[in-house]
PDB file of N, CA and C in Angstrom:
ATOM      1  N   UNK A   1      87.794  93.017  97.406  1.00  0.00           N
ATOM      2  CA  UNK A   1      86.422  92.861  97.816  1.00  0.00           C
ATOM      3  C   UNK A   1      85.713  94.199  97.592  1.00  0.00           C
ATOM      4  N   UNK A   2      84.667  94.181  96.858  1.00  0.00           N
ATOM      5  CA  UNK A   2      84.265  95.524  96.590  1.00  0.00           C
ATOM      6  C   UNK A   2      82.505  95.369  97.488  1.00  0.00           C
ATOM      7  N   UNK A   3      81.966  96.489  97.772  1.00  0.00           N
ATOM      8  CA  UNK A   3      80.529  96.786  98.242  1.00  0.00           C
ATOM      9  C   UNK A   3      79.492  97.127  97.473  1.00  0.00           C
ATOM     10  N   UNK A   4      78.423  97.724  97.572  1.00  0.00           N
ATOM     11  CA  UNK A   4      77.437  98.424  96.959  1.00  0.00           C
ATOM     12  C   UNK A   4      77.746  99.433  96.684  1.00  0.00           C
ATOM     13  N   UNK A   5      78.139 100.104  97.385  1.00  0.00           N
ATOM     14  CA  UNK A   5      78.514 101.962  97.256  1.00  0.00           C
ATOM     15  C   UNK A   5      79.900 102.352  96.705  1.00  0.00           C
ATOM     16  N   UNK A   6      80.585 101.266  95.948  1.00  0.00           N
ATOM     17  CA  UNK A   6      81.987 101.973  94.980  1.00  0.00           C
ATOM     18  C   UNK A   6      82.890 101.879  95.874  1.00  0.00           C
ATOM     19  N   UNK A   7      82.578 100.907  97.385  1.00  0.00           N
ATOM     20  CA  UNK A   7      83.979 100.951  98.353  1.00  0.00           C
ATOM     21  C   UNK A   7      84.538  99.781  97.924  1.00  0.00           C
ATOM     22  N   UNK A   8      86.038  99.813  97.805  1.00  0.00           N
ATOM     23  CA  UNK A   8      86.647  98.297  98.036  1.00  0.00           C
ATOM     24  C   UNK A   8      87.557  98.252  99.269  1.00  0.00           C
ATOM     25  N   UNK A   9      87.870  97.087  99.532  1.00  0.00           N
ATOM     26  CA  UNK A   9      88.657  96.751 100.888  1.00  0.00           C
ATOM     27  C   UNK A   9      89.548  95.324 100.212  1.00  0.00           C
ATOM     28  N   UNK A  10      90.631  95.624 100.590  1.00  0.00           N
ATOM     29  CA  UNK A  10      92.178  95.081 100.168  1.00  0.00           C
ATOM     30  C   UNK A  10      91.706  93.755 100.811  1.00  0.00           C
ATOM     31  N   UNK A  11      92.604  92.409 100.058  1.00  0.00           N
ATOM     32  CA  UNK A  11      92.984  91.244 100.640  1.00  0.00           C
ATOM     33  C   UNK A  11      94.014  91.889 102.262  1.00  0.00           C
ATOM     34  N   UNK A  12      94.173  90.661 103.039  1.00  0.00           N
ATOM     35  CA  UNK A  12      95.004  91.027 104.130  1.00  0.00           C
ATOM     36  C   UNK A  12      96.326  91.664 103.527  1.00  0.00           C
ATOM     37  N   UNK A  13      97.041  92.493 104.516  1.00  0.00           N
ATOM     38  CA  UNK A  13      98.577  92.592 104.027  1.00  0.00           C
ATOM     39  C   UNK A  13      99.192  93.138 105.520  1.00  0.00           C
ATOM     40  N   UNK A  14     100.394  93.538 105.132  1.00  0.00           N
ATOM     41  CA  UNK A  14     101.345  94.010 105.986  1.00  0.00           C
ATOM     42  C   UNK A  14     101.070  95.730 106.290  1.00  0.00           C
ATOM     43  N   UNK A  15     100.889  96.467 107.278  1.00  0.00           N
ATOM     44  CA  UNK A  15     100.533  97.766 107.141  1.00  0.00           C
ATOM     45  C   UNK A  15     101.424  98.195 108.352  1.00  0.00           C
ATOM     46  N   UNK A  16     101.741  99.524 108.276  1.00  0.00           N
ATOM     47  CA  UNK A  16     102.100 100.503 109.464  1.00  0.00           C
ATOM     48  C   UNK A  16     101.656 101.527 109.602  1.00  0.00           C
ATOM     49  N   UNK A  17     101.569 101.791 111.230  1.00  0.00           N
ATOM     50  CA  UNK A  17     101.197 103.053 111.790  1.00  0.00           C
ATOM     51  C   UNK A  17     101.885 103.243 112.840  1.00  0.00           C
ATOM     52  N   UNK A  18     101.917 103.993 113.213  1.00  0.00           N
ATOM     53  CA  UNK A  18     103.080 105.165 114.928  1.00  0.00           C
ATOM     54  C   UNK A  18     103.179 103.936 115.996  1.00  0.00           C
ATOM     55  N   UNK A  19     102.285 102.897 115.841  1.00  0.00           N
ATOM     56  CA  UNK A  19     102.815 101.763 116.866  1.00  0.00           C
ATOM     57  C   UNK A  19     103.200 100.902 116.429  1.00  0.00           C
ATOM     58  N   UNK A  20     103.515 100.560 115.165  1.00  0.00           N
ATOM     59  CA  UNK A  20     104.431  99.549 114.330  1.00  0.00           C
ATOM     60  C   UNK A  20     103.972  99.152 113.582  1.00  0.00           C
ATOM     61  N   UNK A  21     104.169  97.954 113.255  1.00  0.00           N
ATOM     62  CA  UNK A  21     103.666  97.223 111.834  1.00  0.00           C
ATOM     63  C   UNK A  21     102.261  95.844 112.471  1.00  0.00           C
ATOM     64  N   UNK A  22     101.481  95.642 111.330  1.00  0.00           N
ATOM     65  CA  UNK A  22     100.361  94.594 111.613  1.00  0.00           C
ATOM     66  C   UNK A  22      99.868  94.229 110.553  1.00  0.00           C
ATOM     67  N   UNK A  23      99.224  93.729 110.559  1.00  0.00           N
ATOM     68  CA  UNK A  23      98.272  92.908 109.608  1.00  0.00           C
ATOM     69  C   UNK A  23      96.948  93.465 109.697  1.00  0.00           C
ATOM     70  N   UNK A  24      96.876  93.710 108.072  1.00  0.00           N
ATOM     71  CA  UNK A  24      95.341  94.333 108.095  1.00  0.00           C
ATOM     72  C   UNK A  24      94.695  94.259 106.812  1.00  0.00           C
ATOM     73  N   UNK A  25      93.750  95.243 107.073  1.00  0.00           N
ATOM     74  CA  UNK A  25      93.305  96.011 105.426  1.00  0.00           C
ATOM     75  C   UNK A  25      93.132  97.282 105.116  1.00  0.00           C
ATOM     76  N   UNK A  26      92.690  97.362 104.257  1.00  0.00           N
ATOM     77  CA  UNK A  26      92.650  99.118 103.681  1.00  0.00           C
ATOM     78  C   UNK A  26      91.334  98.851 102.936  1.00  0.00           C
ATOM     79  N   UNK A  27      90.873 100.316 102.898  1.00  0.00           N
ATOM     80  CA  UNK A  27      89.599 100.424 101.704  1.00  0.00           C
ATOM     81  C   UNK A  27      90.110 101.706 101.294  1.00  0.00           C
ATOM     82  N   UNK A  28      89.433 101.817  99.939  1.00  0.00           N
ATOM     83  CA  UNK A  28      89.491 103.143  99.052  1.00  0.00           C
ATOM     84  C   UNK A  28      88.063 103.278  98.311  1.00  0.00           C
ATOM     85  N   UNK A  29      87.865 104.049  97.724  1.00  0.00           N
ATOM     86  CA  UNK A  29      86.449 104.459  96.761  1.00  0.00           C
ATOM     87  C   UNK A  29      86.801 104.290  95.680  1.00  0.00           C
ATOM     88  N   UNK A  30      86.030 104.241  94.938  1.00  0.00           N
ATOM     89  CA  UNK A  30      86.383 103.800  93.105  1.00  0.00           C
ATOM     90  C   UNK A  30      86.878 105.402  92.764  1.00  0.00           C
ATOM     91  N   UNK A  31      86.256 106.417  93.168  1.00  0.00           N
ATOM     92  CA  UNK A  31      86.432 107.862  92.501  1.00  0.00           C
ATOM     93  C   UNK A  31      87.702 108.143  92.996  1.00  0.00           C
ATOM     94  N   UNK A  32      88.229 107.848  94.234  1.00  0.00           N
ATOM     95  CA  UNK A  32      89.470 108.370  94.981  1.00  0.00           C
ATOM     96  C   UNK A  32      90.106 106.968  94.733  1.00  0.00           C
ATOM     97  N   UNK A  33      90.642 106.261  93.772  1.00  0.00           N
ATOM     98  CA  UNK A  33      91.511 105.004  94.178  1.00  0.00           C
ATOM     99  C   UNK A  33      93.082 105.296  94.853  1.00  0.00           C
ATOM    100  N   UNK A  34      93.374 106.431  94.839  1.00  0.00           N
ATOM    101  CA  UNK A  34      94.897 106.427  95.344  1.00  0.00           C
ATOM    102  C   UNK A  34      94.992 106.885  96.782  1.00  0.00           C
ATOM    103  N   UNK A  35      93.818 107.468  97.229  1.00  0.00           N
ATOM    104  CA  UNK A  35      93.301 107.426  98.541  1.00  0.00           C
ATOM    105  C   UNK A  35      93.429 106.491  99.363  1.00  0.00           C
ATOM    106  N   UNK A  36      94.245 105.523  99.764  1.00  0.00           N
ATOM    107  CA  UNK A  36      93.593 104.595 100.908  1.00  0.00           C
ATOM    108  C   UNK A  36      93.211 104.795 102.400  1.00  0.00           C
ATOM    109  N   UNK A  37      92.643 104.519 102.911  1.00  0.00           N
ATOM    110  CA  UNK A  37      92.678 104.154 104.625  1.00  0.00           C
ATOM    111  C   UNK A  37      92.292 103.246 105.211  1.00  0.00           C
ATOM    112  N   UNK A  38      93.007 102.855 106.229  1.00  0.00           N
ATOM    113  CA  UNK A  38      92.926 101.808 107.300  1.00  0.00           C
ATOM    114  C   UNK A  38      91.326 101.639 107.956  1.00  0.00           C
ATOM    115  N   UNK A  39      91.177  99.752 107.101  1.00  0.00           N
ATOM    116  CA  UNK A  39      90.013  99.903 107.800  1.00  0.00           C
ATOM    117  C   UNK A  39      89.518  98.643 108.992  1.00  0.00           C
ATOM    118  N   UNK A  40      90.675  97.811 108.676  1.00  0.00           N
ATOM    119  CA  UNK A  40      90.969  96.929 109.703  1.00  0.00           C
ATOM    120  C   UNK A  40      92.561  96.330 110.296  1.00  0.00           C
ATOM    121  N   UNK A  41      92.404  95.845 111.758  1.00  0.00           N
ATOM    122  CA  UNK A  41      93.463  95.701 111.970  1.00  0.00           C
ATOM    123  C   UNK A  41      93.183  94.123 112.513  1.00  0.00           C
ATOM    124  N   UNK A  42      93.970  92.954 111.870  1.00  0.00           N
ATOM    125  CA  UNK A  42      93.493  91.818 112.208  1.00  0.00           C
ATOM    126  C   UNK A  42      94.572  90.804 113.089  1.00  0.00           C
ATOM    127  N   UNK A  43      95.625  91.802 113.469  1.00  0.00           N
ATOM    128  CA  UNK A  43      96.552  90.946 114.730  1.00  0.00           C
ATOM    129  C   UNK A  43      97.376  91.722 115.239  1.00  0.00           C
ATOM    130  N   UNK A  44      98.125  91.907 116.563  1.00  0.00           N
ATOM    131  CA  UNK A  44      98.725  92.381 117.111  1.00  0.00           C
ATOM    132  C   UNK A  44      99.782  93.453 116.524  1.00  0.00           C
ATOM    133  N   UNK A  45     100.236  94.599 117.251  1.00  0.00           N
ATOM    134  CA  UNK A  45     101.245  95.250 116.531  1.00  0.00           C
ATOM    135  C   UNK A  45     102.358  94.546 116.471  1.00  0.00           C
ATOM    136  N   UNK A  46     103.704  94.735 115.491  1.00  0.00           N
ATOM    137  CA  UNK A  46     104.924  93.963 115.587  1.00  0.00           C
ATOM    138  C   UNK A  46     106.094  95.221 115.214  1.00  0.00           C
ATOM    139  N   UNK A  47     107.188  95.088 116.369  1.00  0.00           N
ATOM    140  CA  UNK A  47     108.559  95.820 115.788  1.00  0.00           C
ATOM    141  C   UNK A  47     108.652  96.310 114.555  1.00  0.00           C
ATOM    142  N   UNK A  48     109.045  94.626 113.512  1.00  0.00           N
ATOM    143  CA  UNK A  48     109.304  94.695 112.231  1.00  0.00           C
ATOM    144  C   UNK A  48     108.608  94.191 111.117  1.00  0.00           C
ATOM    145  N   UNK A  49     108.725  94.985 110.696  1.00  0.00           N
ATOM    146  CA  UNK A  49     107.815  94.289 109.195  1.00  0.00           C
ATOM    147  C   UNK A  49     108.157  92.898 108.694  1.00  0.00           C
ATOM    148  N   UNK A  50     109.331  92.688 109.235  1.00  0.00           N
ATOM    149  CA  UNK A  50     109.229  90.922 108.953  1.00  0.00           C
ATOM    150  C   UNK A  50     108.339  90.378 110.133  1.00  0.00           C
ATOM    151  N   UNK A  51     108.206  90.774 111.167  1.00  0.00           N
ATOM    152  CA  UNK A  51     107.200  90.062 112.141  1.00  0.00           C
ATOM    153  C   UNK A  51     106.139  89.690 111.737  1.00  0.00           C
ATOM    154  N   UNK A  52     105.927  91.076 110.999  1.00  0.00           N
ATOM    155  CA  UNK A  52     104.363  90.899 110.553  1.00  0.00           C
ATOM    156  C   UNK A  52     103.828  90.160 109.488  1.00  0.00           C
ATOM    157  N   UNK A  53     105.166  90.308 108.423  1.00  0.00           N
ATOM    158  CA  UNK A  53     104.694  89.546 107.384  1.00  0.00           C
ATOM    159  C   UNK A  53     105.079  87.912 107.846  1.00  0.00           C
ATOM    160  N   UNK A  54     105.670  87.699 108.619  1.00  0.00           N
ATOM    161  CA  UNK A  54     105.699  86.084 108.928  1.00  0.00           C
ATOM    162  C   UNK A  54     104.035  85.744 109.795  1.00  0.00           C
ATOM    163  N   UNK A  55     103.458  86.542 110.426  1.00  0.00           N
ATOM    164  CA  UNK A  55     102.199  86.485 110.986  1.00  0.00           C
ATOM    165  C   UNK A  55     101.326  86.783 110.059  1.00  0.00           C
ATOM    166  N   UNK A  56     101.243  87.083 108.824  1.00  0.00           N
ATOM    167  CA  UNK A  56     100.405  87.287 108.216  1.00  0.00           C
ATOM    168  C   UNK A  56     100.672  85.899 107.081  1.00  0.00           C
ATOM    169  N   UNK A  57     101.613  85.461 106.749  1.00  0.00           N
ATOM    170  CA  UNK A  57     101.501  83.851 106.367  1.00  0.00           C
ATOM    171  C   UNK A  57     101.317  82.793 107.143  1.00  0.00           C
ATOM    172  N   UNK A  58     101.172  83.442 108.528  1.00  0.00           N
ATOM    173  CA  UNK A  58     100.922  82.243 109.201  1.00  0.00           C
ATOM    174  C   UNK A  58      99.254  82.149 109.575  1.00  0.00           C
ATOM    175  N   UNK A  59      98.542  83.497 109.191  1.00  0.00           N
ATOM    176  CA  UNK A  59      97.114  84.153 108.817  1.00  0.00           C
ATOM    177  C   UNK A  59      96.687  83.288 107.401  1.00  0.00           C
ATOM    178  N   UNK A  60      97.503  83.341 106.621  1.00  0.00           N
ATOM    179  CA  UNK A  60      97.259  82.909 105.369  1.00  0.00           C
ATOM    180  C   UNK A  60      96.914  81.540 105.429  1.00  0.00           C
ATOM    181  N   UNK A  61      97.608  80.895 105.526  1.00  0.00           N
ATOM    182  CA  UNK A  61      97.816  79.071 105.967  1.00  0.00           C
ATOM    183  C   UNK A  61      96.648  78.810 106.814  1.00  0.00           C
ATOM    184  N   UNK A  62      96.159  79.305 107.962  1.00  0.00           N
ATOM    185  CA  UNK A  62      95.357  79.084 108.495  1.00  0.00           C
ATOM    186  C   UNK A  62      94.063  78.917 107.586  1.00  0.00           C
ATOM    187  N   UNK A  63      93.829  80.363 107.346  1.00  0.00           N
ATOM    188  CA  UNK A  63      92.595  80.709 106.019  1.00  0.00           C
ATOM    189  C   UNK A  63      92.216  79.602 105.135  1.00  0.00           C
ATOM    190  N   UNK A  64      93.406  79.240 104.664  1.00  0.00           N
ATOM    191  CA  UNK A  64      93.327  78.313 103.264  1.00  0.00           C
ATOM    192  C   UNK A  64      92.649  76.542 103.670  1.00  0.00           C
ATOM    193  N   UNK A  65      93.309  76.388 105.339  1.00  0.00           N
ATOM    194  CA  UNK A  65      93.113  75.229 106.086  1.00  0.00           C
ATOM    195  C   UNK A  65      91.846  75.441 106.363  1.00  0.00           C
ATOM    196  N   UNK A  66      91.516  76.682 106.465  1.00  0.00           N
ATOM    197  CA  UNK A  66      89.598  76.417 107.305  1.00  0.00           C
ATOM    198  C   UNK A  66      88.623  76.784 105.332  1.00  0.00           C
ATOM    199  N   UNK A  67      89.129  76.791 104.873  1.00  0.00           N
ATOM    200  CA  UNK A  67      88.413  77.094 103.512  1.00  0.00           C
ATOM    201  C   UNK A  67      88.138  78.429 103.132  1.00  0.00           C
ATOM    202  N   UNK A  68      88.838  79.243 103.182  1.00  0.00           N
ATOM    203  CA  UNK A  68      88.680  80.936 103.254  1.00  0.00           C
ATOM    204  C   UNK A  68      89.164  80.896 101.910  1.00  0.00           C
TER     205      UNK A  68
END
């Protein structure tokens, strides 16, 4: 998903930070692409990265059911 101003922001995915793993997104700038940072967090923290990625297909499925 890109903006007006050269920002883009990632489809959902699997991400971590110091309180575990979640579901989110990232944005970067077109000039800095290897730059990323966290710019949303769209469900609870989880232990393991399989937590998350099973909550984030279960994010997915939903999406596809409401027309996203």
């Amino acid at each position: 998903m890109k903006n007006d101003i050269g920002c883009y922001v990632s489809d959902l995915k699997v991400m971590q930070s110091n309180a575990g793993y979640y579901v989110g997104r990232d944005y970067w700038e077109k000039a800095y692409p290897e730059i990323k940072m966290p710019y949303s967090r769209e469900s609870d923290y989880f232990a393991t990265r399989e937590q998350a990625h099973n909550c984030l297909q279960i994010m997915k499925l939903e999406m596809s059911l409401e027309g996203f």
